[in-house]
N, C-alpha and C. Protein backbone atom coordinates (compact mmCIF):
# COMPACT_ATOMS: atom_id res chain seq x y z
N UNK A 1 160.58 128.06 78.02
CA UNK A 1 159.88 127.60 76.84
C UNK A 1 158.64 126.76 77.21
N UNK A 2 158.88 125.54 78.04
CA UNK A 2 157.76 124.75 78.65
C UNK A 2 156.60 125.72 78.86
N UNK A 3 157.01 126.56 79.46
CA UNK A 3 155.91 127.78 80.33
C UNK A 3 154.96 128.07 79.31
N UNK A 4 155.73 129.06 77.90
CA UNK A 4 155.26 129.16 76.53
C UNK A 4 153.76 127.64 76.00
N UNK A 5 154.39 126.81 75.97
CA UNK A 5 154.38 125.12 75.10
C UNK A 5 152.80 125.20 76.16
N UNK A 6 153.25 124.76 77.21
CA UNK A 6 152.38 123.98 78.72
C UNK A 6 151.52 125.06 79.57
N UNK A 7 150.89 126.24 79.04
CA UNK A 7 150.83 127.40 80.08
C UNK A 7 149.36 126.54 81.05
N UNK A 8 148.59 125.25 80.36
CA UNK A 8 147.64 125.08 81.44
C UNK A 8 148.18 124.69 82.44
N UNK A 9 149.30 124.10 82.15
CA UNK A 9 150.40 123.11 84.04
C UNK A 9 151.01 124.49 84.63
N UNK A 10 151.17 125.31 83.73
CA UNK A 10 152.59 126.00 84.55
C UNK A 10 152.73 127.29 84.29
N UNK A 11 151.05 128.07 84.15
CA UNK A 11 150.36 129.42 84.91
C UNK A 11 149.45 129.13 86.02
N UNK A 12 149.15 130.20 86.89
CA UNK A 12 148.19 130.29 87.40
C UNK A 12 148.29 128.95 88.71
N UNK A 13 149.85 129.15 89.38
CA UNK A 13 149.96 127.78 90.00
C UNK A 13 149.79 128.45 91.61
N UNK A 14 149.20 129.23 92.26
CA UNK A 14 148.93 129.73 93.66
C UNK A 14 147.69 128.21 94.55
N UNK A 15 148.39 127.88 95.22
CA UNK A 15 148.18 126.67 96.18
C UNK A 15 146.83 126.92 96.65
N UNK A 16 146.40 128.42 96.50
CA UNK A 16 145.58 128.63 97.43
C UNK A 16 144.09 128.72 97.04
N UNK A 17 144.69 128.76 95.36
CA UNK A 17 143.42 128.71 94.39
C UNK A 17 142.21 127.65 94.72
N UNK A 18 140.85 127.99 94.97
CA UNK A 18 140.03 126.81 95.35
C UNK A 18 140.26 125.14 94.64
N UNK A 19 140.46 125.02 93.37
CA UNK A 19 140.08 124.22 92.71
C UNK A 19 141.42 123.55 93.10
N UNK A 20 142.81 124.57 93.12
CA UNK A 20 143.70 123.72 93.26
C UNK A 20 144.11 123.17 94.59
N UNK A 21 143.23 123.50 96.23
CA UNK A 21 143.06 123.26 97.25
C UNK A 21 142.21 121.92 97.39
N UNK A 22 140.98 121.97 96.70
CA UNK A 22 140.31 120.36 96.50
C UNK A 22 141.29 119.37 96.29
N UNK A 23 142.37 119.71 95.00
CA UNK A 23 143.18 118.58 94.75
C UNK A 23 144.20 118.06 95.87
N UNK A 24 144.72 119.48 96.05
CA UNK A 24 145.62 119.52 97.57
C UNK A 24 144.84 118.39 98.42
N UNK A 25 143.62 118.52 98.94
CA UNK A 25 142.89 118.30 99.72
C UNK A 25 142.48 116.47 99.94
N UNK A 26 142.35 116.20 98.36
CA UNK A 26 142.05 114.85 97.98
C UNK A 26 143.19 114.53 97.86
N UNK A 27 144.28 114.70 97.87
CA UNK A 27 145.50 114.33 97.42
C UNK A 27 145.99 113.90 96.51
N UNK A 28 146.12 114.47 95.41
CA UNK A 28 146.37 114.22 94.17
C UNK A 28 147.84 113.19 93.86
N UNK A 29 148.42 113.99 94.85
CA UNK A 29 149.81 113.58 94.46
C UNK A 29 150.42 113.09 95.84
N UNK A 30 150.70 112.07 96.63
CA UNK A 30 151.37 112.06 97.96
C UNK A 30 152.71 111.76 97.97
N UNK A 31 153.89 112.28 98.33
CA UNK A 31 155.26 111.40 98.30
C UNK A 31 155.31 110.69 99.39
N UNK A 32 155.59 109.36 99.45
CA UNK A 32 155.80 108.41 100.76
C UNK A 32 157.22 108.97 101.35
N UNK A 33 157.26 108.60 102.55
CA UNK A 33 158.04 109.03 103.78
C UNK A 33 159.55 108.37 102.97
N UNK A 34 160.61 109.27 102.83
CA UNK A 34 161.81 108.81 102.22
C UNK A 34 162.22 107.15 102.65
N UNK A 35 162.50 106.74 101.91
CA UNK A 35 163.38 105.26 102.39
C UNK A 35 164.86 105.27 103.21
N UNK A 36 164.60 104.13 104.38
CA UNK A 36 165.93 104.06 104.64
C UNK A 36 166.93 104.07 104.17
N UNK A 37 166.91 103.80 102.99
CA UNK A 37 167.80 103.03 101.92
C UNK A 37 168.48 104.20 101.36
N UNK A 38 169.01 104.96 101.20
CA UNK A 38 169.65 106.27 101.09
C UNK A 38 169.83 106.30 99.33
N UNK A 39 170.29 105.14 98.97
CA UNK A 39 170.00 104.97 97.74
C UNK A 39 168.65 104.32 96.51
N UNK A 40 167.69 103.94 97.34
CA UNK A 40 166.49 103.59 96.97
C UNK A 40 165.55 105.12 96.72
N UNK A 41 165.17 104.95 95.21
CA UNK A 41 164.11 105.80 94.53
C UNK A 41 162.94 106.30 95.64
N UNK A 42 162.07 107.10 95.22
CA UNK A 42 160.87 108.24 96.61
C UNK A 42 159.99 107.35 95.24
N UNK A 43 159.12 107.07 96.24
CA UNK A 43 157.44 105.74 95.66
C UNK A 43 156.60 107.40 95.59
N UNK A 44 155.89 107.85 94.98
CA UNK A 44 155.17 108.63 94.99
C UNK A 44 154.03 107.66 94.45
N UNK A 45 152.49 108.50 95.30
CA UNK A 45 151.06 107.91 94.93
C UNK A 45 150.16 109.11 93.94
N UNK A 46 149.98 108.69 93.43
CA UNK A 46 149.39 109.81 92.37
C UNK A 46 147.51 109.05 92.52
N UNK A 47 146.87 109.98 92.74
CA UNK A 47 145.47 109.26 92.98
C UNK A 47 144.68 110.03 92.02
N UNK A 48 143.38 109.46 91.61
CA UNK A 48 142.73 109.76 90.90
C UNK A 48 141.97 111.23 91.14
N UNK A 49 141.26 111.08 92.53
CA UNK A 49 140.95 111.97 92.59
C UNK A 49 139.52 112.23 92.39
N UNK A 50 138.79 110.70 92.58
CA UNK A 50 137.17 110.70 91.65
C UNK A 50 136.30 110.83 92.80
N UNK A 51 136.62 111.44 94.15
CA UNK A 51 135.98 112.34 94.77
C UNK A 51 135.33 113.62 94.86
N UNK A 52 136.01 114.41 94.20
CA UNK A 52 135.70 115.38 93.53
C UNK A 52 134.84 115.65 92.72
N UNK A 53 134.46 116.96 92.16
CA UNK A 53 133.51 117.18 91.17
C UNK A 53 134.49 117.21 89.59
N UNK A 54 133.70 116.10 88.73
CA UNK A 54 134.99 116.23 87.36
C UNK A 54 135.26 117.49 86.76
N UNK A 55 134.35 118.37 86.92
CA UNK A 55 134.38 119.81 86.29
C UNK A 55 135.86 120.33 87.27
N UNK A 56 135.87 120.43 88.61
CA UNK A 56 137.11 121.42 89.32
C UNK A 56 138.04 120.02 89.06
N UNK A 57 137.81 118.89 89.39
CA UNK A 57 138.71 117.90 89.50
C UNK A 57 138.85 117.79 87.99
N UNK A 58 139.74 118.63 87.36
CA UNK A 58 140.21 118.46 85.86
C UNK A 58 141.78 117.63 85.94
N UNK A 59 141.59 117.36 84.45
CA UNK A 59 142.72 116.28 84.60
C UNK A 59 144.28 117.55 84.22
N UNK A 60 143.94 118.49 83.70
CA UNK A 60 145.04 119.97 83.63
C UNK A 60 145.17 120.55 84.77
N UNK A 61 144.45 120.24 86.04
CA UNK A 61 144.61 120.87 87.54
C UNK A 61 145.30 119.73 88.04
N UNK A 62 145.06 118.87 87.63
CA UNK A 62 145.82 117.13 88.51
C UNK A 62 147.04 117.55 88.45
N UNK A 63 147.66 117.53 86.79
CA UNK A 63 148.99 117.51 86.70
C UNK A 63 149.52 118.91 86.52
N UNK A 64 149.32 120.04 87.09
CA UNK A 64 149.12 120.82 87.87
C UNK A 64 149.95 120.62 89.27
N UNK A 65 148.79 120.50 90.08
CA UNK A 65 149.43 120.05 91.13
C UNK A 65 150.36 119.02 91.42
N UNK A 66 150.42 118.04 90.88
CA UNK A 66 151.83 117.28 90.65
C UNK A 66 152.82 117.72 89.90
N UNK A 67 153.08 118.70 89.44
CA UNK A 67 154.27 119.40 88.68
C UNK A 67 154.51 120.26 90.22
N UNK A 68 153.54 120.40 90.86
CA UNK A 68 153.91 121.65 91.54
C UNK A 68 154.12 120.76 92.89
N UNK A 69 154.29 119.49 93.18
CA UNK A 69 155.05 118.66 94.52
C UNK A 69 156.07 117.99 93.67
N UNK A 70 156.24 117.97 92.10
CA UNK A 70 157.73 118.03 91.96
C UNK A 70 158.42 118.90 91.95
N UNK A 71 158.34 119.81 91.69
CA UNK A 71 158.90 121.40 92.03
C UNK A 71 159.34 121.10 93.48
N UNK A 72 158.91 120.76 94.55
CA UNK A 72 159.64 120.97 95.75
C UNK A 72 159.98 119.91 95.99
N UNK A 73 160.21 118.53 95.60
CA UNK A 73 160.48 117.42 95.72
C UNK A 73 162.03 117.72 94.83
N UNK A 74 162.24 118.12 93.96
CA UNK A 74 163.19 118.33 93.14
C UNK A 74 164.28 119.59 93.72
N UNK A 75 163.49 120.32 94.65
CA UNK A 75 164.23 121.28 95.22
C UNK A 75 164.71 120.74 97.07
N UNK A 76 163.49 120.19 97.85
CA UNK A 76 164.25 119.64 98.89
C UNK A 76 164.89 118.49 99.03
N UNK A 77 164.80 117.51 97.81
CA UNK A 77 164.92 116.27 98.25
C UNK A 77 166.17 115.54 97.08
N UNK A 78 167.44 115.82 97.52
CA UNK A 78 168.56 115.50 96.98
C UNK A 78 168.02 114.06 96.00
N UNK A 79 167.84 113.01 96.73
CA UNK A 79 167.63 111.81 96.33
C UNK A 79 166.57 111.65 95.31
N UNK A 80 165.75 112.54 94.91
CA UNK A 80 164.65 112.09 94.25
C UNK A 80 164.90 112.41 92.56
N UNK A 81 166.16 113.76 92.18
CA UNK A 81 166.80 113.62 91.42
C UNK A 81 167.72 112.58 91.38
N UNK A 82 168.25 112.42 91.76
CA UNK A 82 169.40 110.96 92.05
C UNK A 82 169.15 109.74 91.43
N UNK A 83 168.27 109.61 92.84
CA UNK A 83 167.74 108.31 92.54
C UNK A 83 166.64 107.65 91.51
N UNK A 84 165.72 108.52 91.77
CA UNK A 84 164.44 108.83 91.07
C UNK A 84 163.66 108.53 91.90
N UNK A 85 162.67 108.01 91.32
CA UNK A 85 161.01 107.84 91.58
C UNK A 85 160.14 106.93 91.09
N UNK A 86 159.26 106.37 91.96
CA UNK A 86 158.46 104.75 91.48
C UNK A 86 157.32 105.61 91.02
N UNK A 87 155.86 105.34 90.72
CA UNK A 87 154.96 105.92 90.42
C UNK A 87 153.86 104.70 90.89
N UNK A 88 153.07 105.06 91.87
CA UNK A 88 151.96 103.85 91.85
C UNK A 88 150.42 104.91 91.44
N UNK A 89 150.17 104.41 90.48
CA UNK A 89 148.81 105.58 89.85
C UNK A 89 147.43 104.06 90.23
N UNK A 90 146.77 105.11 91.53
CA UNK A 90 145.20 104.40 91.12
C UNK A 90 144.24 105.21 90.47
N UNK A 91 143.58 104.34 89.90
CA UNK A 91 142.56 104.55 89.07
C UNK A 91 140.93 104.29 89.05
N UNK A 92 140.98 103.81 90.46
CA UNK A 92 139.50 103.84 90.82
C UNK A 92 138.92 105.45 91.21
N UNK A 93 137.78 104.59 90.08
CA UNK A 93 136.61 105.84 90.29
C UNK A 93 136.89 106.58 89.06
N UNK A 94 137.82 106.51 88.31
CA UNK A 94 138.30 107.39 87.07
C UNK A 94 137.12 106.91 85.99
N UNK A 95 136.39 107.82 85.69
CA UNK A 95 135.23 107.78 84.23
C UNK A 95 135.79 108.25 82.88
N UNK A 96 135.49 108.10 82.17
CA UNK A 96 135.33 108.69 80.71
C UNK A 96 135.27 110.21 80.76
N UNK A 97 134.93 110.87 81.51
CA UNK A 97 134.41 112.06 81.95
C UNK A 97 135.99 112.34 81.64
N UNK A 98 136.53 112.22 82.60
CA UNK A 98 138.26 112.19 82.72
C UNK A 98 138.89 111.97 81.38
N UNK A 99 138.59 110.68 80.80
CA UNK A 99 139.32 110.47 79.98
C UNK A 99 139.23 111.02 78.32
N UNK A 100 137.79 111.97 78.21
CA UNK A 100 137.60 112.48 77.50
C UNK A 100 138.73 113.86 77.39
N UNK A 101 138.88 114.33 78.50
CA UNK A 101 139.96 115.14 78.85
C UNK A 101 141.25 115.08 78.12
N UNK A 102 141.63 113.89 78.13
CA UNK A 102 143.10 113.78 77.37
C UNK A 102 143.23 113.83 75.89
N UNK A 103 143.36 114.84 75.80
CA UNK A 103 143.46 115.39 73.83
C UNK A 103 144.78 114.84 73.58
N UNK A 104 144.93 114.31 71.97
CA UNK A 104 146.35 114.26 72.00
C UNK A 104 147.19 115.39 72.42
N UNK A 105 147.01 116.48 72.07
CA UNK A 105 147.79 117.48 72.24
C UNK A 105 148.04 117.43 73.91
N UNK A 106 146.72 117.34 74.78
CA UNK A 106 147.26 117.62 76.19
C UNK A 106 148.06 116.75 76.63
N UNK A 107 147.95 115.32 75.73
CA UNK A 107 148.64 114.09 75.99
C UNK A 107 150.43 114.63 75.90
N UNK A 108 150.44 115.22 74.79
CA UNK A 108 151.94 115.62 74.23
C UNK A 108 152.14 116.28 75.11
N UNK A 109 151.53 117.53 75.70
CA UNK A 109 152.26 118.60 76.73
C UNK A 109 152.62 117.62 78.20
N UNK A 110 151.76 117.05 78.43
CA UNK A 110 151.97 116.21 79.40
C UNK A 110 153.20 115.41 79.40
N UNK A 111 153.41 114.83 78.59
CA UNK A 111 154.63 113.79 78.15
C UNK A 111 155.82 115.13 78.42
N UNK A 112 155.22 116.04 77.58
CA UNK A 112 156.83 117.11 77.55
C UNK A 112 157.01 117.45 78.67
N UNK A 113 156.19 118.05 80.02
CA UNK A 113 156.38 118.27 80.69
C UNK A 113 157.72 117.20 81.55
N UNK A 114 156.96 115.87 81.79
CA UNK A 114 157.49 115.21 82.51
C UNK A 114 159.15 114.41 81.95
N UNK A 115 158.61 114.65 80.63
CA UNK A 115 159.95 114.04 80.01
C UNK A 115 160.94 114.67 79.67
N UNK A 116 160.82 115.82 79.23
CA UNK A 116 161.93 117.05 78.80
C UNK A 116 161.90 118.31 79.79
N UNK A 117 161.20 118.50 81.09
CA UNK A 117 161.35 119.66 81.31
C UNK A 117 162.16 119.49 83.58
N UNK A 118 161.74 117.97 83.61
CA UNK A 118 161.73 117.93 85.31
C UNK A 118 163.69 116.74 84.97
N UNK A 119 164.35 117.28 86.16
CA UNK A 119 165.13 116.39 86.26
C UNK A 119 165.13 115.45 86.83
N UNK A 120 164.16 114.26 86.98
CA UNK A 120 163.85 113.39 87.88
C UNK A 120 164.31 112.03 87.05
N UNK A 121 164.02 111.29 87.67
CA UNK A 121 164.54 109.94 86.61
C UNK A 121 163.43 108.95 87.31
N UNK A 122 162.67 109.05 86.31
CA UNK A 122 161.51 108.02 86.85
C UNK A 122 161.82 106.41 86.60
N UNK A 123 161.89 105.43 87.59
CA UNK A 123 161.97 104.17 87.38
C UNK A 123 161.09 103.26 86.63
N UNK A 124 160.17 103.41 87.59
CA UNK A 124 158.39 102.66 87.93
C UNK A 124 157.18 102.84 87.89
N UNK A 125 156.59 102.77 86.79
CA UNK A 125 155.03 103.58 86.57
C UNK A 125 153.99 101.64 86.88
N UNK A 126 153.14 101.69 87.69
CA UNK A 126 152.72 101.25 88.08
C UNK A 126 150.85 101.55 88.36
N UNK A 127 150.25 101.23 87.64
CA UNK A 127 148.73 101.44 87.02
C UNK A 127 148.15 100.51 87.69
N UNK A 128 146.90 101.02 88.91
CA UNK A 128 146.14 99.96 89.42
C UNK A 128 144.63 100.30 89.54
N UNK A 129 143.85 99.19 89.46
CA UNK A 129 142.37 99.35 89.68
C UNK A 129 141.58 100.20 88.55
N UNK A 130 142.45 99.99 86.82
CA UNK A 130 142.04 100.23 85.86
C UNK A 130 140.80 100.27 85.41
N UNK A 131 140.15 101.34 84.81
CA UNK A 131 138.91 101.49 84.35
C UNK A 131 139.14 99.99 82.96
N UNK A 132 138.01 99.87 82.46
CA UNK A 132 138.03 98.86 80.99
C UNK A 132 138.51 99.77 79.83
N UNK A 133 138.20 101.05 79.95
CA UNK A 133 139.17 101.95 78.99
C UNK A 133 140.56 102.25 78.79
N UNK A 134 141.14 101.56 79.78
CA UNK A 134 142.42 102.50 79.63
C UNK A 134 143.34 101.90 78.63
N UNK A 135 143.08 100.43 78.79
CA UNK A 135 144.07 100.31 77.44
C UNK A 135 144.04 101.25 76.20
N UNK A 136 143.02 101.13 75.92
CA UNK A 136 142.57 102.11 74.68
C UNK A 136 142.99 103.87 75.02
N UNK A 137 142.92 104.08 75.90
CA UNK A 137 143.09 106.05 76.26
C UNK A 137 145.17 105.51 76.20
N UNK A 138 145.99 104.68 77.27
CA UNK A 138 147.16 103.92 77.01
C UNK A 138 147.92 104.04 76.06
N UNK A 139 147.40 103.13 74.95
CA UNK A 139 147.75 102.99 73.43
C UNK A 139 148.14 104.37 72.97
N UNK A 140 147.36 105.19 73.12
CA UNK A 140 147.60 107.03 72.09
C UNK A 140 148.59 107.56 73.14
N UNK A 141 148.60 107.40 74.44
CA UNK A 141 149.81 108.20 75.41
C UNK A 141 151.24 107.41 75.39
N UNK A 142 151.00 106.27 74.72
CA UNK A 142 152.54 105.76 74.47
C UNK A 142 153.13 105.74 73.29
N UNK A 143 152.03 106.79 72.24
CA UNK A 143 152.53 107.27 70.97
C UNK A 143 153.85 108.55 71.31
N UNK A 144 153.38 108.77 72.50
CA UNK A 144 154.02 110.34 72.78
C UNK A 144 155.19 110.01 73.69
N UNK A 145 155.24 108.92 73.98
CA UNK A 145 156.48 108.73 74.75
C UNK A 145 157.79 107.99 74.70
N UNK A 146 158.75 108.51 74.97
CA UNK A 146 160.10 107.63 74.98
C UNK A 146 160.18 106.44 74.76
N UNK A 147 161.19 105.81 74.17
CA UNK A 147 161.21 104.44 74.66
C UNK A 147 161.68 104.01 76.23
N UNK A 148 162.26 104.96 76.56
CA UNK A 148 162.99 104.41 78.12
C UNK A 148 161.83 104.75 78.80
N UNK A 149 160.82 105.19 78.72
CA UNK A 149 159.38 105.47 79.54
C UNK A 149 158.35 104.28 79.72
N UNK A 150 157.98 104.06 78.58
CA UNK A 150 157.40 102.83 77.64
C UNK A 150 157.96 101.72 78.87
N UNK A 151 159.43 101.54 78.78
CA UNK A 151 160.02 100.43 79.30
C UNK A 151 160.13 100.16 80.87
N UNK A 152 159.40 101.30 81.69
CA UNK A 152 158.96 101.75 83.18
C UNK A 152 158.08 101.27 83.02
N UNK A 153 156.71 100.70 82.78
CA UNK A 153 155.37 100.96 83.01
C UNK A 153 154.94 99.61 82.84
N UNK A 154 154.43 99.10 83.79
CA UNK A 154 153.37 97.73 84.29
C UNK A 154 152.08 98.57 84.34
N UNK A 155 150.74 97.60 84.20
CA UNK A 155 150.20 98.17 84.84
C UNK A 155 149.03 96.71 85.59
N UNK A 156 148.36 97.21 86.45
CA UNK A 156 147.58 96.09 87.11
C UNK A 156 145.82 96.36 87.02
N UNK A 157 145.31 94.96 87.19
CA UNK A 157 143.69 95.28 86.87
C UNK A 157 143.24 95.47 88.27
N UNK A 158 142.62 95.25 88.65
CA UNK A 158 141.49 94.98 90.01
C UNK A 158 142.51 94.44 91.05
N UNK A 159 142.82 95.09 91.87
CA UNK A 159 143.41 94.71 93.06
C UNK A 159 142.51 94.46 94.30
N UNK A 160 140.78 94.96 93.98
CA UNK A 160 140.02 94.76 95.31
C UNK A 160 139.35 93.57 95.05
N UNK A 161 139.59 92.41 93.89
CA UNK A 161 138.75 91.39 93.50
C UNK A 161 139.45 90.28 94.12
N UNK A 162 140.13 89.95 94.37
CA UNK A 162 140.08 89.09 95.15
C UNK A 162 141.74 89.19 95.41
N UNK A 163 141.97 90.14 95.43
CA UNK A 163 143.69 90.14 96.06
C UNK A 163 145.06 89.75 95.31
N UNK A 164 144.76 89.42 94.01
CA UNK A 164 145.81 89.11 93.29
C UNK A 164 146.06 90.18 92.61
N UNK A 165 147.59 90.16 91.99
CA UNK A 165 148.15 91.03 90.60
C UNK A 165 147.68 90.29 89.56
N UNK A 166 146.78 91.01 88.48
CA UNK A 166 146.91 90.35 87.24
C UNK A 166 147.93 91.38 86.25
N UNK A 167 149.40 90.73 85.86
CA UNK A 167 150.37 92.22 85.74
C UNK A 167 150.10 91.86 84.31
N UNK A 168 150.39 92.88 83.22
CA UNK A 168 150.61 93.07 81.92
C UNK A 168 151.76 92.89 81.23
């Protein structure tokens, strides 16, 4: 059904596709090296990506390719269903360009994707080096989401200003 609902995340998913090789490339999505901790959640880095050109670097190719390193994260990695998963999202370099991108609707498929369609159990959403927009783009993506989602998510301003958390 997702497939039906979501076909921009979840057609047309060949690794080898140029646009989706840039992302590969910039690393859209990295999972950190498992934890000792056998029972401690997989920290995944989700990066912006504002290396790229915003036209191939679309925000429907991003999560894209992060559906498609949970796909094998969910298939090799016992613990990451289990346990779950932290989320540290930066946001430097992210424009309007980007954020014009997020329609409600892509907002909703997005949410569905991650919320009704992956068996993961996300802990920790963690937002750093925020554009001045995001509260505002924020506000409409937490219309679309859970309350147990909602109740994951810090997020942080400027981490290169002088080294502190300012947390929310």
């Amino acid at each position: 059904m997702m497939r039906t609902v979501t076909p921009e995340f979840l057609r047309n998913r060949d690794p080898l596709r140029p646009e989706l090789q840039e992302l590969l490339k910039l690393g859209v999505l990295i999972p950190l090296k498992k934890s000792s901790d056998s029972g401690a959640p997989r920290v995944l880095l989700l990066h912006d990506c504002s290396g790229g050109d915003s036209e191939v670097v679309s925000v429907a190719n991003m999560v894209k390719v992060a559906l498609m390193i949970m796909d094998i994260l969910v298939n090799e990695d016992d613990n990451f269903v289990i346990a779950g998963h932290i989320v540290l999202h930066n946001f430097k370099g992210v424009t309007l360009n980007h954020a014009a991108q997020l329609t409600p609707a892509m907002v909703k498929n997005i949410l569905a994707c991650f919320q009704n369609s992956y068996p993961s159990r996300p802990k920790e959403f963690h937002y750093i080096n925020t554009p001045s927009f995001f509260n505002n783009v924020f506000n409409v993506v937490k219309l679309f989401m859970v309350e147990k989602l909602k109740k994951s998510v810090s997020h942080f301003y400027d981490l290169t200003s002088n080294g502190t958390f300012f947390y929310l």
